[in-house]
C-alpha atoms as a PDB file:
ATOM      1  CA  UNK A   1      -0.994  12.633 -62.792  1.00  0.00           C
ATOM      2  CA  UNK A   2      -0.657  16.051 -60.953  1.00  0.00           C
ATOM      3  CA  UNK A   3       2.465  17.983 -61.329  1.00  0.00           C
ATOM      4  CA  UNK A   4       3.853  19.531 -58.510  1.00  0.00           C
ATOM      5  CA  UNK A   5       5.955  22.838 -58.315  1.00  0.00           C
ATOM      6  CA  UNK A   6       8.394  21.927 -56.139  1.00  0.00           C
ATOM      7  CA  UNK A   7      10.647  25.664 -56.518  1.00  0.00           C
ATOM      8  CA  UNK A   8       7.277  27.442 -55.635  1.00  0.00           C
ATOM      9  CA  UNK A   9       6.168  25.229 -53.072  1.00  0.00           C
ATOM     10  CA  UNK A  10       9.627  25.199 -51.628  1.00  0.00           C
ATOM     11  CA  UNK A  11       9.975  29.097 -51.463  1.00  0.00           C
ATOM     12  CA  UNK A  12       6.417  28.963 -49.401  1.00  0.00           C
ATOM     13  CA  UNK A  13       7.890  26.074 -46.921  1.00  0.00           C
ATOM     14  CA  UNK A  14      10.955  28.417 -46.593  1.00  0.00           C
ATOM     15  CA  UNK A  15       8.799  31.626 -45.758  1.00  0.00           C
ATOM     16  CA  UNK A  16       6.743  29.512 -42.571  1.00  0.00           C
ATOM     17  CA  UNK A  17       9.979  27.593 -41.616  1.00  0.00           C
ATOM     18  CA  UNK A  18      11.364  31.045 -41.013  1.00  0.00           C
ATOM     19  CA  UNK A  19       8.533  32.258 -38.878  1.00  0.00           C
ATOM     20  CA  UNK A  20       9.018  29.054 -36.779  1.00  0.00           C
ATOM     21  CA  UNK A  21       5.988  26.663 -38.500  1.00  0.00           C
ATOM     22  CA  UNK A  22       6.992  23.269 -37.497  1.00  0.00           C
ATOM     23  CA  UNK A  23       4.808  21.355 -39.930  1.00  0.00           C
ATOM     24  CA  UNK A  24       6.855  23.511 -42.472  1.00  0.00           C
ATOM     25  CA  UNK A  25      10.323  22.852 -40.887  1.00  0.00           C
ATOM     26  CA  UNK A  26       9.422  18.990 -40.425  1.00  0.00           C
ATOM     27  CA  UNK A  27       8.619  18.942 -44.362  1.00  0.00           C
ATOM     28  CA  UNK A  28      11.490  20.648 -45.424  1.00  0.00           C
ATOM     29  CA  UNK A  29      13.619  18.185 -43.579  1.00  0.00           C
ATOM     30  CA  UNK A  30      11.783  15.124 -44.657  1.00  0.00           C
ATOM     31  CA  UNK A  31      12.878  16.585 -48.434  1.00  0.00           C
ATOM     32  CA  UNK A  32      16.461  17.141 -47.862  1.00  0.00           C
ATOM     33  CA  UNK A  33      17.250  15.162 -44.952  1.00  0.00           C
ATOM     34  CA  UNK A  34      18.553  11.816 -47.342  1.00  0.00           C
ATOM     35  CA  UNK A  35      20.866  13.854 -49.362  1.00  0.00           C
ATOM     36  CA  UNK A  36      22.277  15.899 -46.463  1.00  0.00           C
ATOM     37  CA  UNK A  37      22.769  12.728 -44.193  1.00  0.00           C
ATOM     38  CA  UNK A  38      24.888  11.223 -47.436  1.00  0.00           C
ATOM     39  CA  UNK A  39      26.760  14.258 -47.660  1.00  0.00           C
ATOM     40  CA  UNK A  40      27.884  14.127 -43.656  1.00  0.00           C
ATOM     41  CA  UNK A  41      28.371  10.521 -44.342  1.00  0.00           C
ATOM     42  CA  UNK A  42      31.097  11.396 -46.950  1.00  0.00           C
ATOM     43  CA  UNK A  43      33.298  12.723 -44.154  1.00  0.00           C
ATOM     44  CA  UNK A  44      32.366  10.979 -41.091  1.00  0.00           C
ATOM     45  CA  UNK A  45      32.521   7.010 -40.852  1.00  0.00           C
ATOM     46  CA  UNK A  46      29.655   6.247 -37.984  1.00  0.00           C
ATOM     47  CA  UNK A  47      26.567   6.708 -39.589  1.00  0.00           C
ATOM     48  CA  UNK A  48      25.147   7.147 -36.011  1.00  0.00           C
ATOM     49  CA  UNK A  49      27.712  10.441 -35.699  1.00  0.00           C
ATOM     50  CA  UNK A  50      27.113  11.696 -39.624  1.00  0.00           C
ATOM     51  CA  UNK A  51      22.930  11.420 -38.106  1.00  0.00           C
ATOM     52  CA  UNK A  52      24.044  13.214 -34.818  1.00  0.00           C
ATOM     53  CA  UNK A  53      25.704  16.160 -37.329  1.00  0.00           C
ATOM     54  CA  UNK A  54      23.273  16.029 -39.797  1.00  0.00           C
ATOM     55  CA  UNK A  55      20.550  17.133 -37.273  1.00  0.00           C
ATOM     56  CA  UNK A  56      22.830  19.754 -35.748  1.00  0.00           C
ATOM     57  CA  UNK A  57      23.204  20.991 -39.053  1.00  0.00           C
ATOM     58  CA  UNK A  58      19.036  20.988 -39.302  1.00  0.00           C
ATOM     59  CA  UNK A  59      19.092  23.080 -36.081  1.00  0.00           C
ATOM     60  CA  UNK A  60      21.271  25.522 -37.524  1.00  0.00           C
ATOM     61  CA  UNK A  61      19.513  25.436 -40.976  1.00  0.00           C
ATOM     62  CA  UNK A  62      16.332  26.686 -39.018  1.00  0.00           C
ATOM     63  CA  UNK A  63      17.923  28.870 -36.043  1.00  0.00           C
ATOM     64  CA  UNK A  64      19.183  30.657 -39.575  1.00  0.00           C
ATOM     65  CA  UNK A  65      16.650  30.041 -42.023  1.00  0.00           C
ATOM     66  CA  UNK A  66      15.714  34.323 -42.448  1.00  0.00           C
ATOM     67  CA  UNK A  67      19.783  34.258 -43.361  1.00  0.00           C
ATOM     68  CA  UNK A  68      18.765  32.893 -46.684  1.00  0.00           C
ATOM     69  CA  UNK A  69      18.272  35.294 -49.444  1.00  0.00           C
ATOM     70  CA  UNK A  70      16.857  33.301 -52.299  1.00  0.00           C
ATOM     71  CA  UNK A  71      19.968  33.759 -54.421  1.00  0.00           C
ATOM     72  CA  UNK A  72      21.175  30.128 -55.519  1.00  0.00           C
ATOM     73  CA  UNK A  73      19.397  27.310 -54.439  1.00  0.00           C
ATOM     74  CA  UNK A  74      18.327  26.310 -51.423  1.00  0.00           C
ATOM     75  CA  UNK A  75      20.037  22.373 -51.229  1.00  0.00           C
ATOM     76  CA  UNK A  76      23.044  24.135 -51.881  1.00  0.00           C
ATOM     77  CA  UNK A  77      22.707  26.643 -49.429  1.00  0.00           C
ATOM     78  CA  UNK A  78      22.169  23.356 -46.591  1.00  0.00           C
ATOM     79  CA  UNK A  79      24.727  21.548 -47.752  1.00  0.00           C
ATOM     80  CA  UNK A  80      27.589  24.112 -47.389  1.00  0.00           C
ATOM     81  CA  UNK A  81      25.907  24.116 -43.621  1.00  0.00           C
ATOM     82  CA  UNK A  82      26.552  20.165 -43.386  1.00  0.00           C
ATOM     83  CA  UNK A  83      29.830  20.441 -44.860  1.00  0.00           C
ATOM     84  CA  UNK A  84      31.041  22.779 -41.766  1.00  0.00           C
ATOM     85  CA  UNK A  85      29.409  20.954 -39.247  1.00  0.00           C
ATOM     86  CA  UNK A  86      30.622  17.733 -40.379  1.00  0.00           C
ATOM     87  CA  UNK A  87      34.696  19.844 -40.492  1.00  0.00           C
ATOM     88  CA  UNK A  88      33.829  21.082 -37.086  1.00  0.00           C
ATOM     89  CA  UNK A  89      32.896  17.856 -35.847  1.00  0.00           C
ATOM     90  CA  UNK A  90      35.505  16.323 -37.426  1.00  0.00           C
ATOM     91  CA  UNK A  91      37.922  19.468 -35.641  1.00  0.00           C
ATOM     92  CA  UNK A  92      36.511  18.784 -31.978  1.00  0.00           C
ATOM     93  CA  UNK A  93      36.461  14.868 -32.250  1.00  0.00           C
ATOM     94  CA  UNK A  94      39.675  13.779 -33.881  1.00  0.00           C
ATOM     95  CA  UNK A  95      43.067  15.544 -34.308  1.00  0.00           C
ATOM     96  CA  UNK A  96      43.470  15.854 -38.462  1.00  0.00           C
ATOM     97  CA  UNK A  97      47.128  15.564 -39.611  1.00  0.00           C
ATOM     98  CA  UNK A  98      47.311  17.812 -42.777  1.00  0.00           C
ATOM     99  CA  UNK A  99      51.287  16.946 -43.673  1.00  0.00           C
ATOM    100  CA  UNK A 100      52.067  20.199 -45.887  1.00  0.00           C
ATOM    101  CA  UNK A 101      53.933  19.953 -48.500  1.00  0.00           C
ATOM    102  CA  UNK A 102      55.643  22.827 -51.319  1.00  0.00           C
ATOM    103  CA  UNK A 103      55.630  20.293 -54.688  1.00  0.00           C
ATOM    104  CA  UNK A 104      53.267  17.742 -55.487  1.00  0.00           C
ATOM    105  CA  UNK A 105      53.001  16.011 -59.078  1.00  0.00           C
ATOM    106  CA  UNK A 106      50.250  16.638 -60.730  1.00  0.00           C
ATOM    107  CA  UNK A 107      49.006  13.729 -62.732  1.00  0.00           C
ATOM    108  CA  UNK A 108      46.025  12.935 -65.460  1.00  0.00           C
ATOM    109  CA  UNK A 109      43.219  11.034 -63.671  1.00  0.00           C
ATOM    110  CA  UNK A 110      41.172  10.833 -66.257  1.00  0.00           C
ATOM    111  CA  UNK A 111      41.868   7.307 -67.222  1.00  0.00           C
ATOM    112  CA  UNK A 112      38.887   5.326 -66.609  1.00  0.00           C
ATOM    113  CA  UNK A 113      39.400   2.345 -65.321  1.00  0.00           C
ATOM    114  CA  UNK A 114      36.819  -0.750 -65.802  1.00  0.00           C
ATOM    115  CA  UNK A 115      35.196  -1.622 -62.552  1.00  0.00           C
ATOM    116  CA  UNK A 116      33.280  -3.965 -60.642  1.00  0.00           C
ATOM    117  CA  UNK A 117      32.783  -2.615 -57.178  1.00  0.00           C
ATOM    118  CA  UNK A 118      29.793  -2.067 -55.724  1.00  0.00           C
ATOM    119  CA  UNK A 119      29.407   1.808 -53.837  1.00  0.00           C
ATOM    120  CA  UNK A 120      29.508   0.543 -50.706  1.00  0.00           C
ATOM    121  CA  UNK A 121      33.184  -1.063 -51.490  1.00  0.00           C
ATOM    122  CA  UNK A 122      33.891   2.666 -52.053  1.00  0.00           C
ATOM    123  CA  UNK A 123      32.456   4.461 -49.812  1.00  0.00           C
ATOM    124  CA  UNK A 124      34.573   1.662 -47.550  1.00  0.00           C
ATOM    125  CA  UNK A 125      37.638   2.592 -49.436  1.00  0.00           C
ATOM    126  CA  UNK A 126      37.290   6.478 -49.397  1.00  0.00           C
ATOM    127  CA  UNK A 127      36.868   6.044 -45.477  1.00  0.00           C
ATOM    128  CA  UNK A 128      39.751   3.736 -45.315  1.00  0.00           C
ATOM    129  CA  UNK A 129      41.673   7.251 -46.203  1.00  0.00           C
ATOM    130  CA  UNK A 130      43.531   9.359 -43.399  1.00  0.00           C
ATOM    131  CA  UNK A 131      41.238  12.136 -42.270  1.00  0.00           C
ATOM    132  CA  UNK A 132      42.867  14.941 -43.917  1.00  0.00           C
ATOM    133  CA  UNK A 133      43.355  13.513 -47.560  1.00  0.00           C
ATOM    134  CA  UNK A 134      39.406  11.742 -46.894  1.00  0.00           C
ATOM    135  CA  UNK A 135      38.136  15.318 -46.519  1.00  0.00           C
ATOM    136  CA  UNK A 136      40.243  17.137 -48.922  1.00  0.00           C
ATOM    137  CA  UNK A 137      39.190  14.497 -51.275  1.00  0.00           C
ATOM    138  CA  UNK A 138      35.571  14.676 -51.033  1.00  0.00           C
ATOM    139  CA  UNK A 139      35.478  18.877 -50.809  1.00  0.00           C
ATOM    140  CA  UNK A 140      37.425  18.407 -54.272  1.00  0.00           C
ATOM    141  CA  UNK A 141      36.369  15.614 -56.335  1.00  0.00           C
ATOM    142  CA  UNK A 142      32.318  15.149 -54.807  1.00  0.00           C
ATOM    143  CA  UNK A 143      31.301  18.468 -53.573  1.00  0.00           C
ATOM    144  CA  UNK A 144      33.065  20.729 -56.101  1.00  0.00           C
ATOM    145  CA  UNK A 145      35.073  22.738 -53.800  1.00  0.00           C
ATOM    146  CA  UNK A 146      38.430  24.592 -55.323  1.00  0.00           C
ATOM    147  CA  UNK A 147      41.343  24.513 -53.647  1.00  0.00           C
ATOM    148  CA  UNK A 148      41.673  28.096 -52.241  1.00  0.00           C
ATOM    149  CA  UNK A 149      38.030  27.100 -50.910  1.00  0.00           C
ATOM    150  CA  UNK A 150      39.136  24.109 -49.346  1.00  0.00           C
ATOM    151  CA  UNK A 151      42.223  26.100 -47.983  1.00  0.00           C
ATOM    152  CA  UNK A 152      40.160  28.283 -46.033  1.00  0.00           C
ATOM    153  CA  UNK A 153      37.692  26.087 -44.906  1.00  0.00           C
ATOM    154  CA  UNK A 154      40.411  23.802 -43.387  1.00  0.00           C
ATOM    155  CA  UNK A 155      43.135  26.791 -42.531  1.00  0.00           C
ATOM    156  CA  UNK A 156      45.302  25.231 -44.614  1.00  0.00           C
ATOM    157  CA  UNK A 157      47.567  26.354 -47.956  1.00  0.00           C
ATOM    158  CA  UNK A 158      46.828  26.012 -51.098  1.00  0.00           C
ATOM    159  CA  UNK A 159      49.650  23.200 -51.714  1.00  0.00           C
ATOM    160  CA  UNK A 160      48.570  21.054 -48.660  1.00  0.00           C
ATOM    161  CA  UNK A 161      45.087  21.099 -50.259  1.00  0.00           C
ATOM    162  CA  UNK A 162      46.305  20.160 -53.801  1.00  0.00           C
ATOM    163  CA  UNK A 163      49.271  17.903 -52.043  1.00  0.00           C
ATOM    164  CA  UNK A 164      46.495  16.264 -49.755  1.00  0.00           C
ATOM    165  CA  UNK A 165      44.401  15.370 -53.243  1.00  0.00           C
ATOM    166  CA  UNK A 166      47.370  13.874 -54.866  1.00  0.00           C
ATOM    167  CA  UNK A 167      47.848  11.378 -52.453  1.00  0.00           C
ATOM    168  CA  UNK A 168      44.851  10.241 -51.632  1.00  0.00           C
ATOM    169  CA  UNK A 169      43.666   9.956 -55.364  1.00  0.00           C
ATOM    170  CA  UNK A 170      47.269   8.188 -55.165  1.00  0.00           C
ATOM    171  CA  UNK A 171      45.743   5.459 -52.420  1.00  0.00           C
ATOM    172  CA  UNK A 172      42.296   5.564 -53.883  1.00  0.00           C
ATOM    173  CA  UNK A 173      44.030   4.347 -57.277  1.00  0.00           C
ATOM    174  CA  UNK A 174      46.182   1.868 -55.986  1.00  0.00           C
ATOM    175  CA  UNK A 175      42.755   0.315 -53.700  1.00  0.00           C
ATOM    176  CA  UNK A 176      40.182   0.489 -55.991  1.00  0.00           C
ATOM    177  CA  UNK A 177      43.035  -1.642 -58.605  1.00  0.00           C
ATOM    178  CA  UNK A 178      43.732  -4.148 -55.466  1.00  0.00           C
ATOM    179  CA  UNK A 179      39.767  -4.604 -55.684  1.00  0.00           C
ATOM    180  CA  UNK A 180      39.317  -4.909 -59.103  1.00  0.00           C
ATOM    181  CA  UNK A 181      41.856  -7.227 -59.531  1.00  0.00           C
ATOM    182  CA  UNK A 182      40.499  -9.522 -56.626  1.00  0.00           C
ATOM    183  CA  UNK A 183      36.708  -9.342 -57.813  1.00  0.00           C
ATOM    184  CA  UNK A 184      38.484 -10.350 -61.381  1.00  0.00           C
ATOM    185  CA  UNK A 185      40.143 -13.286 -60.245  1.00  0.00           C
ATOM    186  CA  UNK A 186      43.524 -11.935 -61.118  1.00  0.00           C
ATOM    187  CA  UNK A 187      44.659 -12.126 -57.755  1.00  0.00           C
END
C-alpha cells in the first residue's frame, strides 16, 4: 500500500489552483467539497440552496485562492468562506430575528443524556430552530466560534449571541427529550 502525502500534495494543488489550473481546482474541490456542503447544510435547510452556496463559496475560494498564506490549514481557511456565504445567504433570503436580550442564565450542559436518535432526527431538530438561535447555535457549539466572533459576524452583541445559545440549547433539550422519550416507549 502506497502512502500518500496529502499536506505536500495539497500545497502543490494550491500553487496551480492559484495560477488558474482547472484539473487542480476540480481536485481540490472533489477533496473538500463533502465536508464544506455539510457545513452550509448546518445553516441552510434545502440541500439544493446549501449546494447553490456551497459552489458560490468554491468560486470565491478560487477567485481568492493567492489570498491564502499557508498559515493554518487550508479546510479551515474554506470553511470560514462557507460559513459567510451561507450568513449572507441566509441575510439576502430570509429576514433573521435576533431578539436581544441584557441577562440570560447560564446553565451546565454537560449532562449527557442517553440517546437513541439517529443524525438525521437531529439535523431535523437543529433546523426545526428559529434562524437566529439555528445559526448562533451551530457557530458556537459545531464550528467553534466564540461569542465576540459570532457577534461580529452577525452584527450583533455579545449577550444576544450568548442569549440566542441559551435558548436554543433550551429547545434543543426539551426536543431531543420529546424524542427520546417517544423512541423509548415512554410516551
Amino acid at each position: 500500500m502506497k502512502v500518500i502525502q496529502l499536506h505536500k500534495n495539497e500545497s502543490k494543488l494550491i500553487h496551480k489552483a492559484s495560477k488558474n489550473n482547472r484539473e487542480a481546482q476540480h481536485l481540490l474541490y472533489e477533496l473538500h467539497a463533502p465536508k464544506m456542503l455539510s457545513v452550509c447544510r448546518y445553516y441552510i435547510k434545502d440541500v439544493h440552496q446549501a449546494e447553490e452556496v456551497m459552489l458560490n463559496g468554491f468560486f470565491k475560494v478560487f477567485k481568492h485562492l493567492k489570498s491564502f498564506k499557508n498559515e493554518g490549514s487550508f479546510e479551515g481557511w474554506i470553511r470560514r468562506i462557507m460559513v459567510r456565504e451561507a450568513i449572507s445567504f441566509l441575510r439576502t433570503k430570509k429576514n433573521i430575528e435576533f431578539i436581544a436580550e441584557d441577562g440570560y442564565l447560564e446553565k451546565d450542559y454537560s449532562n449527557n443524556i442517553k440517546t437513541n436518535i439517529e443524525v438525521a432526527e437531529i439535523q431535523q431538530v437543529i433546523d426545526s430552530l428559529p434562524e437566529g438561535y439555528k445559526m448562533v447555535f451551530v457557530m458556537y457549539a459545531i464550528e467553534g466560534y466564540k461569542h465576540h466572533e459570532i457577534a461580529e459576524l452577525l452584527n450583533i452583541s455579545e449577550g444576544t449571541s450568548k442569549s440566542q445559545l441559551f435558548k436554543a440549547r433550551q429547545i434543543l433539550q426539551q426536543k431531543i427529550k420529546e424524542l427520546n422519550n417517544t423512541s423509548y416507549g415512554t410516551n
